[in-house]
PDB file of N, CA and C in Angstrom:
ATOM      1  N   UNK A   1     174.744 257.435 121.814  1.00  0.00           N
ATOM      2  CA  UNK A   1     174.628 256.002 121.843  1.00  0.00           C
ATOM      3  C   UNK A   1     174.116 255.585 123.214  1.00  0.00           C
ATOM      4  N   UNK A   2     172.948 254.651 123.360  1.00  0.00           N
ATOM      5  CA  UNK A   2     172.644 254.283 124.538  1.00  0.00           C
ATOM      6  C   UNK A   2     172.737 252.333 124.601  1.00  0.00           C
ATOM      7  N   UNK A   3     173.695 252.415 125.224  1.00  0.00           N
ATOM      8  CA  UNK A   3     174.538 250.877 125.361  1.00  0.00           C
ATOM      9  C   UNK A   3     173.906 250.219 126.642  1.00  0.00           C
ATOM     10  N   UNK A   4     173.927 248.600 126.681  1.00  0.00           N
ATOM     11  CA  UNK A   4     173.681 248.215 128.221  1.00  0.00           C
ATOM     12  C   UNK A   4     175.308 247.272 128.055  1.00  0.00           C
ATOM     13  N   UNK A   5     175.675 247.961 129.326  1.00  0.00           N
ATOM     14  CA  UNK A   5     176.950 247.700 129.533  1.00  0.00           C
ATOM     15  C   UNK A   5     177.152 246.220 130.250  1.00  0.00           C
ATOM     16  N   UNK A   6     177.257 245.547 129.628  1.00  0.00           N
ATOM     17  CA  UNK A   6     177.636 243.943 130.008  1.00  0.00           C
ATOM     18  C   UNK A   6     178.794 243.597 130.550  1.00  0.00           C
ATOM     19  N   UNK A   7     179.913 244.690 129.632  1.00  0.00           N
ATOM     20  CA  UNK A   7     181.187 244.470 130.498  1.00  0.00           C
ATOM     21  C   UNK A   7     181.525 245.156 131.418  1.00  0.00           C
ATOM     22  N   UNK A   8     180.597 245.417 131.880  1.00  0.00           N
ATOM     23  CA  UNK A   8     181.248 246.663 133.130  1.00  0.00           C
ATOM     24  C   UNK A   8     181.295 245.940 134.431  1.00  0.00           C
ATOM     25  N   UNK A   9     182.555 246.187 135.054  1.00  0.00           N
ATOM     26  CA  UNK A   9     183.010 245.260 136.369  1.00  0.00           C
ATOM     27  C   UNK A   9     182.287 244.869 137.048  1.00  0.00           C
ATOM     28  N   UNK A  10     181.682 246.051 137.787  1.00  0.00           N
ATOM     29  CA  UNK A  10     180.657 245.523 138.707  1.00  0.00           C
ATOM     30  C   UNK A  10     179.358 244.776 138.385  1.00  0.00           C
ATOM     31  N   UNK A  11     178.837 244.786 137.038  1.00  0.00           N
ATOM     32  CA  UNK A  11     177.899 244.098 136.729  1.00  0.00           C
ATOM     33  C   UNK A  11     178.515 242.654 136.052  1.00  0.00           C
ATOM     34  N   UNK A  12     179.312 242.594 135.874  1.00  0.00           N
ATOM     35  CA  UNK A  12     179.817 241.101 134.569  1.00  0.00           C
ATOM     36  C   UNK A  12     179.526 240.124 135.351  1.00  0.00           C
ATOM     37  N   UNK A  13     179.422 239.770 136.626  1.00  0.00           N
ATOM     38  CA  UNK A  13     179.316 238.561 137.313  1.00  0.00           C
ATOM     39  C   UNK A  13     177.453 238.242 137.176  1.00  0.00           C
ATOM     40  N   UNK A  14     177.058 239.480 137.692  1.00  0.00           N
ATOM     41  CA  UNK A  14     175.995 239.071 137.517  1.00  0.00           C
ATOM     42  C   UNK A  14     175.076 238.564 136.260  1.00  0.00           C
ATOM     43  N   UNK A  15     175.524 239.607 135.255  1.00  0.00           N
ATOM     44  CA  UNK A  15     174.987 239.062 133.656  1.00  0.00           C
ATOM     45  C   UNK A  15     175.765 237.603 133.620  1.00  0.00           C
ATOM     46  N   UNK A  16     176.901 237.627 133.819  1.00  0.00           N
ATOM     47  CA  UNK A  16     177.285 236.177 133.404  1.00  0.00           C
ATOM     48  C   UNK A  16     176.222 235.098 134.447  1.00  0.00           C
ATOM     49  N   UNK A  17     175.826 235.507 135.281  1.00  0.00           N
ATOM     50  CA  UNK A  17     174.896 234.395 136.118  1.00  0.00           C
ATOM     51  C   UNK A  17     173.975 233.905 135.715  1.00  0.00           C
ATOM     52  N   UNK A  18     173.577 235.318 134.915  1.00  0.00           N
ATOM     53  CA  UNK A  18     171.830 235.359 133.997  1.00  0.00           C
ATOM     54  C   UNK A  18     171.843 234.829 133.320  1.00  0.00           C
ATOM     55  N   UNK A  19     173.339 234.075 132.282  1.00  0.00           N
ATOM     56  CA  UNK A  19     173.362 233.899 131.318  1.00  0.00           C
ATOM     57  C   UNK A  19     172.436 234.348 130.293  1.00  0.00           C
ATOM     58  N   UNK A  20     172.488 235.724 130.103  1.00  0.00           N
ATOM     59  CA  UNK A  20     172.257 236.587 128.913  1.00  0.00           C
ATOM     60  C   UNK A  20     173.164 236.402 127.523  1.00  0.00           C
ATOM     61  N   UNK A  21     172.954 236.663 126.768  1.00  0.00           N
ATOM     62  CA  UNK A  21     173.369 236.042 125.377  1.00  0.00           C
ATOM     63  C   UNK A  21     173.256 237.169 124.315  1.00  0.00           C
ATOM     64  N   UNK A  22     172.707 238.078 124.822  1.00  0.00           N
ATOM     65  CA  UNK A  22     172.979 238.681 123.658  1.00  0.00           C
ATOM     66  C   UNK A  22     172.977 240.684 124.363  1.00  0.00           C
ATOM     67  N   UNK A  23     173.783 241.195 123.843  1.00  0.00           N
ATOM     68  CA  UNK A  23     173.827 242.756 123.620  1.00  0.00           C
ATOM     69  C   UNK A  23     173.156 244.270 123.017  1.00  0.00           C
ATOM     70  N   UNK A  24     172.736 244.912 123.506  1.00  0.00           N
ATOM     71  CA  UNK A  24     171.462 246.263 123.321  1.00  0.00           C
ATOM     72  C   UNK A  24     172.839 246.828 122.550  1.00  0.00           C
ATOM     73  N   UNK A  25     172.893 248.026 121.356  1.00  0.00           N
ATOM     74  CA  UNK A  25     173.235 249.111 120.839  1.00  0.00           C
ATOM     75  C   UNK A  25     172.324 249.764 120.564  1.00  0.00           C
ATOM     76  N   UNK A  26     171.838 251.196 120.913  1.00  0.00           N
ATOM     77  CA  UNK A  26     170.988 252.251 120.122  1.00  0.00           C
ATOM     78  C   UNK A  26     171.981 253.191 119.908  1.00  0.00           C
ATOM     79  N   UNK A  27     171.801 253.211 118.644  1.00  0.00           N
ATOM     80  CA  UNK A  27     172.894 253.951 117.945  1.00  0.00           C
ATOM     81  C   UNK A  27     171.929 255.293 117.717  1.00  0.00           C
ATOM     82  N   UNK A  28     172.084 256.458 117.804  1.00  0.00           N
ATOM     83  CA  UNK A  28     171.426 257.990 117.385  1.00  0.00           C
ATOM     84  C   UNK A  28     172.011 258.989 116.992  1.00  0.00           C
ATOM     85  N   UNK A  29     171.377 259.193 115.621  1.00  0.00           N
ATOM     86  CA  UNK A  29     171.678 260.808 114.908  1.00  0.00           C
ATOM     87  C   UNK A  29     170.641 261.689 115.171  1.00  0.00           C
ATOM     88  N   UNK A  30     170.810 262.978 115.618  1.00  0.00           N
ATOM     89  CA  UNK A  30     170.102 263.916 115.928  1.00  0.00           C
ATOM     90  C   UNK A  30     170.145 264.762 114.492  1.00  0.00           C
ATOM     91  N   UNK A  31     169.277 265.349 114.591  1.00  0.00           N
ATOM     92  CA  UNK A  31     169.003 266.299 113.171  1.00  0.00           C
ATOM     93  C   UNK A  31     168.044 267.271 114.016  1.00  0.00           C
ATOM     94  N   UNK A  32     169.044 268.576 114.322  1.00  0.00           N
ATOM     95  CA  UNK A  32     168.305 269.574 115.004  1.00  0.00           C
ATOM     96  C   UNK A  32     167.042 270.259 114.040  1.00  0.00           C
ATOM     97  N   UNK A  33     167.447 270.803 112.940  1.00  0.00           N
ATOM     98  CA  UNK A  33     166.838 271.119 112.225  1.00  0.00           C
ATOM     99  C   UNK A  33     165.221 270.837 111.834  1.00  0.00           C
ATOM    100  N   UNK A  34     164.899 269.121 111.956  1.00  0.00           N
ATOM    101  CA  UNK A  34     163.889 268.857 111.758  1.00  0.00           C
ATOM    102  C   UNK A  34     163.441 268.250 112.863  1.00  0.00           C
ATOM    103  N   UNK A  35     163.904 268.312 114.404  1.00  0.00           N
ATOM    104  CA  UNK A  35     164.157 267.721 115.380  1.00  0.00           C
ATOM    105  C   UNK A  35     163.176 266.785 115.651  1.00  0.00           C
ATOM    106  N   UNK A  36     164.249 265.414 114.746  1.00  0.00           N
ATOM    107  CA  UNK A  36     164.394 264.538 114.583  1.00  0.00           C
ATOM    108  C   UNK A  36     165.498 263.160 115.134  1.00  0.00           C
ATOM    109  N   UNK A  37     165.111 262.493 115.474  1.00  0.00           N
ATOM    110  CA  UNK A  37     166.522 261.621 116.265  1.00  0.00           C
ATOM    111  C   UNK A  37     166.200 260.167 114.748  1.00  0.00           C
ATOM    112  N   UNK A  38     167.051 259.467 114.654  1.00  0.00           N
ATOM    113  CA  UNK A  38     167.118 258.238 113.748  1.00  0.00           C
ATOM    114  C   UNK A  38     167.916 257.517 114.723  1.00  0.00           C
ATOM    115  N   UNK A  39     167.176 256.659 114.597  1.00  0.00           N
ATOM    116  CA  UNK A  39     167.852 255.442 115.842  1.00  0.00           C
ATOM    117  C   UNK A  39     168.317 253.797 114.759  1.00  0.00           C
ATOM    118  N   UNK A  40     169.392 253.383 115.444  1.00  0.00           N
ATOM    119  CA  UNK A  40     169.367 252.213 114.975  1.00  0.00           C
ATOM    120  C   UNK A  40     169.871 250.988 116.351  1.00  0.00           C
ATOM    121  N   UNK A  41     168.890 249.775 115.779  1.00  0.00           N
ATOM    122  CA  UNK A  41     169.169 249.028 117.266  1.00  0.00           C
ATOM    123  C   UNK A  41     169.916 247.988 116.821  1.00  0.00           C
ATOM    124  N   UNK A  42     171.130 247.423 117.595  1.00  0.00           N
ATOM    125  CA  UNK A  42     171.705 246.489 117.148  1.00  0.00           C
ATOM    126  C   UNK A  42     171.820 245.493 117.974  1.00  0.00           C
ATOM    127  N   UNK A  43     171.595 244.385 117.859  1.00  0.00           N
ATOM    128  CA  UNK A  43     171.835 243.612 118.625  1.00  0.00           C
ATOM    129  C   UNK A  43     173.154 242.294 118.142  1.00  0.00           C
ATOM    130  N   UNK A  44     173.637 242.042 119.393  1.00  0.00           N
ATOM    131  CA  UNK A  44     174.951 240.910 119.220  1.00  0.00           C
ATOM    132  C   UNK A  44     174.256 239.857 120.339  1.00  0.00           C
ATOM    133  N   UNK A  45     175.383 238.640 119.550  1.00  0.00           N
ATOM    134  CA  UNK A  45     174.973 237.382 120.302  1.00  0.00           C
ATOM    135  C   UNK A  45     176.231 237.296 121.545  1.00  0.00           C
ATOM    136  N   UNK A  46     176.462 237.138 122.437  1.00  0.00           N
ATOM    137  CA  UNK A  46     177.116 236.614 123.058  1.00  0.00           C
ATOM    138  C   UNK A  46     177.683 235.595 123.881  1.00  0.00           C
ATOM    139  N   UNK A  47     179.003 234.996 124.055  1.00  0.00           N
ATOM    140  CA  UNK A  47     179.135 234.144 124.986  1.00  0.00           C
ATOM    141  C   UNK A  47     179.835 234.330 126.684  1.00  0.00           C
ATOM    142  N   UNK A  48     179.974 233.886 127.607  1.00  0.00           N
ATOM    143  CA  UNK A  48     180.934 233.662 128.841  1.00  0.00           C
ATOM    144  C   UNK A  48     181.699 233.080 128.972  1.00  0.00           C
ATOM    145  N   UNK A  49     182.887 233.244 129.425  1.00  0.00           N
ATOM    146  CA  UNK A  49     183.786 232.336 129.944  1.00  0.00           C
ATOM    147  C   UNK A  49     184.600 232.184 130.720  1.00  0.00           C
ATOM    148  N   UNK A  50     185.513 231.840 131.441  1.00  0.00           N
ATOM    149  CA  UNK A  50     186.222 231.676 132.232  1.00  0.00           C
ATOM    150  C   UNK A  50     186.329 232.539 133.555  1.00  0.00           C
ATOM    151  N   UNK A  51     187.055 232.441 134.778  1.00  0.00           N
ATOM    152  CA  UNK A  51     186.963 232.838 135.819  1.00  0.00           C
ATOM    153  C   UNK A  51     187.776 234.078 135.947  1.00  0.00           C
ATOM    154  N   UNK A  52     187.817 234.840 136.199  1.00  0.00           N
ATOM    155  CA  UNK A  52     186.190 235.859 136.193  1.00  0.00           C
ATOM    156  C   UNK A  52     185.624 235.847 134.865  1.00  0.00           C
ATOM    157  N   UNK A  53     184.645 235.963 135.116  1.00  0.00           N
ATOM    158  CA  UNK A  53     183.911 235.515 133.560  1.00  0.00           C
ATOM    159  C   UNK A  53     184.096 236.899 132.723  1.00  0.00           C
ATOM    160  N   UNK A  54     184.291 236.153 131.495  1.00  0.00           N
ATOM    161  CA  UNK A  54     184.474 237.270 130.512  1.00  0.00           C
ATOM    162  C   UNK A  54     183.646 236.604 129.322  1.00  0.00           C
ATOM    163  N   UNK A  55     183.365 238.369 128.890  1.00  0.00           N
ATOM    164  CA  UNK A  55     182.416 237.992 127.038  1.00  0.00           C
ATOM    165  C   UNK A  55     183.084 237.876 125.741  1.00  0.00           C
ATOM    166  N   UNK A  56     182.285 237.229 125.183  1.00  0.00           N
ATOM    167  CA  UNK A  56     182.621 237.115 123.932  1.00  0.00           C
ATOM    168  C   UNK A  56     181.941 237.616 123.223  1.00  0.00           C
ATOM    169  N   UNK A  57     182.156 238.340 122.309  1.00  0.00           N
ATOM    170  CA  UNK A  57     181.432 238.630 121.293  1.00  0.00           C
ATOM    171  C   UNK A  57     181.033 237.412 119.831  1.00  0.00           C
ATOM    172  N   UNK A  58     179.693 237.116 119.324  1.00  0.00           N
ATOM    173  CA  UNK A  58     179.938 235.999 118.531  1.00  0.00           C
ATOM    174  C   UNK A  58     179.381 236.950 117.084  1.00  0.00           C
ATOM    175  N   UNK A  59     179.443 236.067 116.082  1.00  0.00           N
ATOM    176  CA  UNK A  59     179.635 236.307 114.928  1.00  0.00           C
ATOM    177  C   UNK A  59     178.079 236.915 114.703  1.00  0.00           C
ATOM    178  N   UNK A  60     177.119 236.323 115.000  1.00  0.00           N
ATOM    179  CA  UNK A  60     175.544 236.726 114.765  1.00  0.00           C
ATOM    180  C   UNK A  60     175.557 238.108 115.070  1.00  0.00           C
ATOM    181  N   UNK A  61     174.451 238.636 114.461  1.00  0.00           N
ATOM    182  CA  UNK A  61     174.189 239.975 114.962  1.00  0.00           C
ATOM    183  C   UNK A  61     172.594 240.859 114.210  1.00  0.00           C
ATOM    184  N   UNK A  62     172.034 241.309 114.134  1.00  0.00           N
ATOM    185  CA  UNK A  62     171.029 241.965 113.757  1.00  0.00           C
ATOM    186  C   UNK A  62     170.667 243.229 113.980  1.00  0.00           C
ATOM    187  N   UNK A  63     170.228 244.174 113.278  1.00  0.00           N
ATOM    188  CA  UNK A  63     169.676 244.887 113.129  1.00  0.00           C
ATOM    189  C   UNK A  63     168.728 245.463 112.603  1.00  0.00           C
ATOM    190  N   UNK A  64     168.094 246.807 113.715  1.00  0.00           N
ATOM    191  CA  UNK A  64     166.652 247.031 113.570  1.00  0.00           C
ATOM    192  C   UNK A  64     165.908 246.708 114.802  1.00  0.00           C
ATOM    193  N   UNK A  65     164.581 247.497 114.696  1.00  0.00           N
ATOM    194  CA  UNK A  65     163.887 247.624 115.977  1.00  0.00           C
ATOM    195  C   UNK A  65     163.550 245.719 116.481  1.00  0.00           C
ATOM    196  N   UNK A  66     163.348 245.638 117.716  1.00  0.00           N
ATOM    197  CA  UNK A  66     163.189 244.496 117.870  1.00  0.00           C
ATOM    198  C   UNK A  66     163.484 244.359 119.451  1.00  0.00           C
ATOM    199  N   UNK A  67     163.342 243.138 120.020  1.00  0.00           N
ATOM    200  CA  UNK A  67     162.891 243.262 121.473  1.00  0.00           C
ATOM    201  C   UNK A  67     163.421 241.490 122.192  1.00  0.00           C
ATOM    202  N   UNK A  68     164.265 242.123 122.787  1.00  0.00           N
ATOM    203  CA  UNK A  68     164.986 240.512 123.678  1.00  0.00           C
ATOM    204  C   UNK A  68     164.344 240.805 125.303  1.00  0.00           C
ATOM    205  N   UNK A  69     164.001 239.515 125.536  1.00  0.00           N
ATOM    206  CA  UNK A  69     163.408 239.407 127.014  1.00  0.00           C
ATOM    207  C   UNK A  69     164.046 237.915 127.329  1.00  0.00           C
ATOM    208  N   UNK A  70     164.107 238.023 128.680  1.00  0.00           N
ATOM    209  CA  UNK A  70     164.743 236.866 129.409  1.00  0.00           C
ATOM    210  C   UNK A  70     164.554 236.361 131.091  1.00  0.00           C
ATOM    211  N   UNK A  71     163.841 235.522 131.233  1.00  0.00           N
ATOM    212  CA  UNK A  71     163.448 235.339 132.153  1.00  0.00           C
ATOM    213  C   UNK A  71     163.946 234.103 133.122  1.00  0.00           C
ATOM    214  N   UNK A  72     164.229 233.995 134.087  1.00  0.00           N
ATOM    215  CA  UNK A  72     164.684 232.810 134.831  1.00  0.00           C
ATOM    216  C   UNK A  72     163.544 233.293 136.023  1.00  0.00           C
ATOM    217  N   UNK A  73     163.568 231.381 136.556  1.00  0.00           N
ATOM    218  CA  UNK A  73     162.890 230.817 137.439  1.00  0.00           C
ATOM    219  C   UNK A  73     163.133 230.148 137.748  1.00  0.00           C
ATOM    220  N   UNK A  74     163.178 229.694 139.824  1.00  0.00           N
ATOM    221  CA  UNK A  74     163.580 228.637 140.575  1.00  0.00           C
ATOM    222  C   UNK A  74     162.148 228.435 141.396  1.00  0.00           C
ATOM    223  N   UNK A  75     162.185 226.925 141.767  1.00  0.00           N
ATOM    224  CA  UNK A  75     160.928 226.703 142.230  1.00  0.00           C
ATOM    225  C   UNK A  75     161.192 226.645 143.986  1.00  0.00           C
ATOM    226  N   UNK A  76     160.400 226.925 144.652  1.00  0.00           N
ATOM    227  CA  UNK A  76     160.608 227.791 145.612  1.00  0.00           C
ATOM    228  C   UNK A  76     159.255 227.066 146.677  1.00  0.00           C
ATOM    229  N   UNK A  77     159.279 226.949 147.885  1.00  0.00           N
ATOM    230  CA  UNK A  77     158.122 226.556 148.600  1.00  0.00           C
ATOM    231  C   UNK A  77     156.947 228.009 149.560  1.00  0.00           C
ATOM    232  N   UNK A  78     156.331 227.938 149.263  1.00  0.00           N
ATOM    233  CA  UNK A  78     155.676 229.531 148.850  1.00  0.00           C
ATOM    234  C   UNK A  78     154.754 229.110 150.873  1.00  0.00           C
ATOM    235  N   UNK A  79     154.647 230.188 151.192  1.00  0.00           N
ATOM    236  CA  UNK A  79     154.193 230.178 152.943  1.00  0.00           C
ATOM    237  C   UNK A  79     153.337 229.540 153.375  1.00  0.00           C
ATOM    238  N   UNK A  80     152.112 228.829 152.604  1.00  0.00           N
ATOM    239  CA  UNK A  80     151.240 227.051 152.679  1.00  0.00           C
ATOM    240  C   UNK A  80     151.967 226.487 152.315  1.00  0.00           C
ATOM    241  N   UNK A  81     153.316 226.100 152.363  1.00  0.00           N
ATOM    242  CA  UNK A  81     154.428 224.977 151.787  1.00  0.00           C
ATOM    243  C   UNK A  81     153.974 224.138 150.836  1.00  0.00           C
ATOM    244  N   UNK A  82     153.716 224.476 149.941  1.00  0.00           N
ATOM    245  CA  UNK A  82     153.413 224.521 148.204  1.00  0.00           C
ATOM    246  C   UNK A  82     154.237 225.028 148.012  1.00  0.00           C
ATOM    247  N   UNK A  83     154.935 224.055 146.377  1.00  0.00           N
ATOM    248  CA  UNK A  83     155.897 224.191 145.907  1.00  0.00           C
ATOM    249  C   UNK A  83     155.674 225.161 144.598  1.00  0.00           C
ATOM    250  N   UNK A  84     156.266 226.510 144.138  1.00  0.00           N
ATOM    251  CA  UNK A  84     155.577 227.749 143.529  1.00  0.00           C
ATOM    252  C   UNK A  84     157.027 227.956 142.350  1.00  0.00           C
ATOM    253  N   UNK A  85     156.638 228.819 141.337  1.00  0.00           N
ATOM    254  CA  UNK A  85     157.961 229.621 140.717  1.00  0.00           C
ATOM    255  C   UNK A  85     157.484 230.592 141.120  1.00  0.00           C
ATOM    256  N   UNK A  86     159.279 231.047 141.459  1.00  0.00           N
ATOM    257  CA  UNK A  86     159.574 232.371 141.628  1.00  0.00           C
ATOM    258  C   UNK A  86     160.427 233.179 140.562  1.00  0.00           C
ATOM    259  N   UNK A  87     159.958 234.260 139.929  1.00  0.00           N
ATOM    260  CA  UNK A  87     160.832 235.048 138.908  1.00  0.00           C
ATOM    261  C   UNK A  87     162.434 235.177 139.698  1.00  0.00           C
ATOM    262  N   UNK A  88     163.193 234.969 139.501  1.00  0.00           N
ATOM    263  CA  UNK A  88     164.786 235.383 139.932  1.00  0.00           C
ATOM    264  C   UNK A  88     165.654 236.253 138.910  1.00  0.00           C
ATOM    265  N   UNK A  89     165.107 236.148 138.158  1.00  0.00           N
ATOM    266  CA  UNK A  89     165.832 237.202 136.627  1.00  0.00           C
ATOM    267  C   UNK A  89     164.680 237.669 135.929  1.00  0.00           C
ATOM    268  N   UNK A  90     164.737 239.181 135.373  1.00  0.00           N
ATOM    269  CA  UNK A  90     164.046 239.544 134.479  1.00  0.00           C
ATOM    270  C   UNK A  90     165.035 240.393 133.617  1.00  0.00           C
ATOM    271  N   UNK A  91     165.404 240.404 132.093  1.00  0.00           N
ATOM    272  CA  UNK A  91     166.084 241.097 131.351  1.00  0.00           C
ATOM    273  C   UNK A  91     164.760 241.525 129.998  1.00  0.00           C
ATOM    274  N   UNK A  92     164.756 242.493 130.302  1.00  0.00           N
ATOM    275  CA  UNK A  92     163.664 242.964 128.995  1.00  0.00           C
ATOM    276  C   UNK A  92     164.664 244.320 128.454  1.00  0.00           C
ATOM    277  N   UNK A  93     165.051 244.517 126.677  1.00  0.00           N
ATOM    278  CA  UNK A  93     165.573 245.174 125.990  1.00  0.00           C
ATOM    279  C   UNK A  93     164.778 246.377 126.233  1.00  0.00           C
ATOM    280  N   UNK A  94     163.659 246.191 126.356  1.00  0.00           N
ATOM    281  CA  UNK A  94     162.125 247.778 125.865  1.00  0.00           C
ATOM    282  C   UNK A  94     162.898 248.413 126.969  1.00  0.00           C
ATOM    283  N   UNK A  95     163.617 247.862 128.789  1.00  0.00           N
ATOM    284  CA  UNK A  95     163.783 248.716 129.532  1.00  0.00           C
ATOM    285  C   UNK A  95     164.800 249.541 129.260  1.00  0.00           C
ATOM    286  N   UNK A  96     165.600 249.360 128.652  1.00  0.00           N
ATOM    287  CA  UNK A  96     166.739 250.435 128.487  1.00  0.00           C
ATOM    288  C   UNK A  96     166.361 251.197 126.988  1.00  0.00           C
ATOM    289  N   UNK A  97     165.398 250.979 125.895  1.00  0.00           N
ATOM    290  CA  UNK A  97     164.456 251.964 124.793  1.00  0.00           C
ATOM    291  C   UNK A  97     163.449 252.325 125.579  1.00  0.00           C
ATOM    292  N   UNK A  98     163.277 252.643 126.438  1.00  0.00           N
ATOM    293  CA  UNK A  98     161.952 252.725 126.685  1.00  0.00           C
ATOM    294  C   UNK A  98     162.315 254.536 127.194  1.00  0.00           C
ATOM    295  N   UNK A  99     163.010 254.567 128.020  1.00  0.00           N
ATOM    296  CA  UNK A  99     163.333 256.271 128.856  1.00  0.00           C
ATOM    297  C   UNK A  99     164.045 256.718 127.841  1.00  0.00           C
ATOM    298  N   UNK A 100     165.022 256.154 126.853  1.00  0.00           N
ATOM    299  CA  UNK A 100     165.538 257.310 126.011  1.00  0.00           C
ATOM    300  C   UNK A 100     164.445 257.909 124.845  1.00  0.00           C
ATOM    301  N   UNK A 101     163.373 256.775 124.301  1.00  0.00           N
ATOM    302  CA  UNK A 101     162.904 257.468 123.791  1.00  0.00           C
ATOM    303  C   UNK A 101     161.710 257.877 123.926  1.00  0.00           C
ATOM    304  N   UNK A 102     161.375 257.663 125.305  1.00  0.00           N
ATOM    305  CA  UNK A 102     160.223 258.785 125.839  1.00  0.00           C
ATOM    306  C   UNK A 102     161.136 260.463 126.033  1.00  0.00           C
ATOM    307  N   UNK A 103     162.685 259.980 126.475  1.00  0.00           N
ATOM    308  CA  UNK A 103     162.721 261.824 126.623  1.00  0.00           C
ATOM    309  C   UNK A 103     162.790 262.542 125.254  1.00  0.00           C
ATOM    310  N   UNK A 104     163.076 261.282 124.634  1.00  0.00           N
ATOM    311  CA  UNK A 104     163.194 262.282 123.256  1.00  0.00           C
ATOM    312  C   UNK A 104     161.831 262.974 122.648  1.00  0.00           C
ATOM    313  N   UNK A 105     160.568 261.893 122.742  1.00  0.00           N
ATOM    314  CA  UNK A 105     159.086 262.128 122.652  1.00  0.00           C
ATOM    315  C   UNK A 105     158.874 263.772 123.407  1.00  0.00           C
ATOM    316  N   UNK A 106     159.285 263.107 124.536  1.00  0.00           N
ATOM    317  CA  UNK A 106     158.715 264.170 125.246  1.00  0.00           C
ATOM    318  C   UNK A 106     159.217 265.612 125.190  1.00  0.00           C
ATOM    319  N   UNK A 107     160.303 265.579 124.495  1.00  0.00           N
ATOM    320  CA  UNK A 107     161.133 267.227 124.281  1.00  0.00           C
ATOM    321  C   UNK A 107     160.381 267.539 122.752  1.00  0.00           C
ATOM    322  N   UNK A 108     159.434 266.764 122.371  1.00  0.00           N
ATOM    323  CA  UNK A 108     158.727 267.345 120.829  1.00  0.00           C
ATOM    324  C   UNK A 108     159.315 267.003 120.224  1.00  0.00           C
ATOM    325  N   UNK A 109     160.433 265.872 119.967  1.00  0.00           N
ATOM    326  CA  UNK A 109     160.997 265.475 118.610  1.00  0.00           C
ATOM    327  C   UNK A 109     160.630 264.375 118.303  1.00  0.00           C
ATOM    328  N   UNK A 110     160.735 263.733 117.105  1.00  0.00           N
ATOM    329  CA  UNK A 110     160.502 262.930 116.629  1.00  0.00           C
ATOM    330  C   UNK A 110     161.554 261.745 116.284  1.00  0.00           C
ATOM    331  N   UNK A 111     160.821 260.856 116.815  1.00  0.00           N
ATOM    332  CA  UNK A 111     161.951 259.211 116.631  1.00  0.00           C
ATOM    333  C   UNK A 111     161.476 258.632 115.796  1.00  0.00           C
ATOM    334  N   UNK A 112     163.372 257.948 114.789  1.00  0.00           N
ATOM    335  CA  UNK A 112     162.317 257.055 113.650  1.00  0.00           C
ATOM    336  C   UNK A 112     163.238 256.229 114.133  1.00  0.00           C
ATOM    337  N   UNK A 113     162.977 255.030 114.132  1.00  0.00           N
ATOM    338  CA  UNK A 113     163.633 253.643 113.718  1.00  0.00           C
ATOM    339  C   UNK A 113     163.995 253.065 112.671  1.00  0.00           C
ATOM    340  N   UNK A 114     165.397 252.790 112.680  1.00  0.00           N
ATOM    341  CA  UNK A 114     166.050 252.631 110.887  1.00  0.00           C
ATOM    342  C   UNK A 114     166.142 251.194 110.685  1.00  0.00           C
ATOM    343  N   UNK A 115     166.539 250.455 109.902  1.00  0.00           N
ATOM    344  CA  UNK A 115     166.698 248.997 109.647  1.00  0.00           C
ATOM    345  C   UNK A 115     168.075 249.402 108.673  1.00  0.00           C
ATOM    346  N   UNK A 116     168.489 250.299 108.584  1.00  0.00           N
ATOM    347  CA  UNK A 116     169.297 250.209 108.293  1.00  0.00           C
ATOM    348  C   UNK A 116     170.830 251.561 108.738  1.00  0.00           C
ATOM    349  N   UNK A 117     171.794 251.387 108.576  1.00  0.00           N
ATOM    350  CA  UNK A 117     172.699 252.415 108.398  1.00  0.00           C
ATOM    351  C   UNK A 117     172.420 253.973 107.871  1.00  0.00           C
ATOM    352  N   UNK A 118     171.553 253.827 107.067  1.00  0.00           N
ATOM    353  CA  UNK A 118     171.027 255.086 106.318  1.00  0.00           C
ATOM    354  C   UNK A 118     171.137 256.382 106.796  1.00  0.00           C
ATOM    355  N   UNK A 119     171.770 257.024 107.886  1.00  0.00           N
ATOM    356  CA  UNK A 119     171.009 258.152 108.593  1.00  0.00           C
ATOM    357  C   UNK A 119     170.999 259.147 107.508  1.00  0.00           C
TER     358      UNK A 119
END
């Protein structure tokens, strides 16, 4: 399973800053035999709350391949003192699919993406 850990101590303040909303699962069965991996991606909605902030898990949820990005921007006076955006958050899902299943590519096996439970 390759998770992005939202609740993990040292990071929760900061996701809660980002206000991110929703949760990565890649769920994986290996099948040596036909070396093969079956992936399934899940995603949850989430909320924040209280001091120290904590998550909630909400009722929504989906599954199957698919791709959350999240971007924040503050406007900022750029070194000709012009007023500019500056990126301050970037959350893209592809970054945490992206290295597991290049190593898997790259060891000669084959990745499928499920839409469903099926393995």
């Amino acid at each position: 399973m390759a998770e992005w850990r939202l609740a993990e101590p040292a990071f929760r303040h900061f996701f809660s800053l980002s206000q991110l909303t929703r949760t990565l699962t890649i769920r994986m069965r290996f099948f040596p035999e036909e070396r093969e991996v079956r992936a399934i991606e899940e995603q949850r909605e989430i909320t924040w709350y209280g001091d120290p902030p904590r998550m909630k898990i909400g009722h929504q949820a989906s599954r199957g391949p698919g791709r959350s990005l999240s971007k924040d921007w503050t406007v900022e006076r750029g070194p000709d003192g012009r007023r500019r955006l500056q990126e301050s958050f970037s959350f893209d899902s592809a970054d945490m699919k992206r290295p597991v299943r290049s190593t898997i590519l790259e060891e000669g096996w084959i990745w499928r993406s499920l839409l469903s439970e099926d393995f």
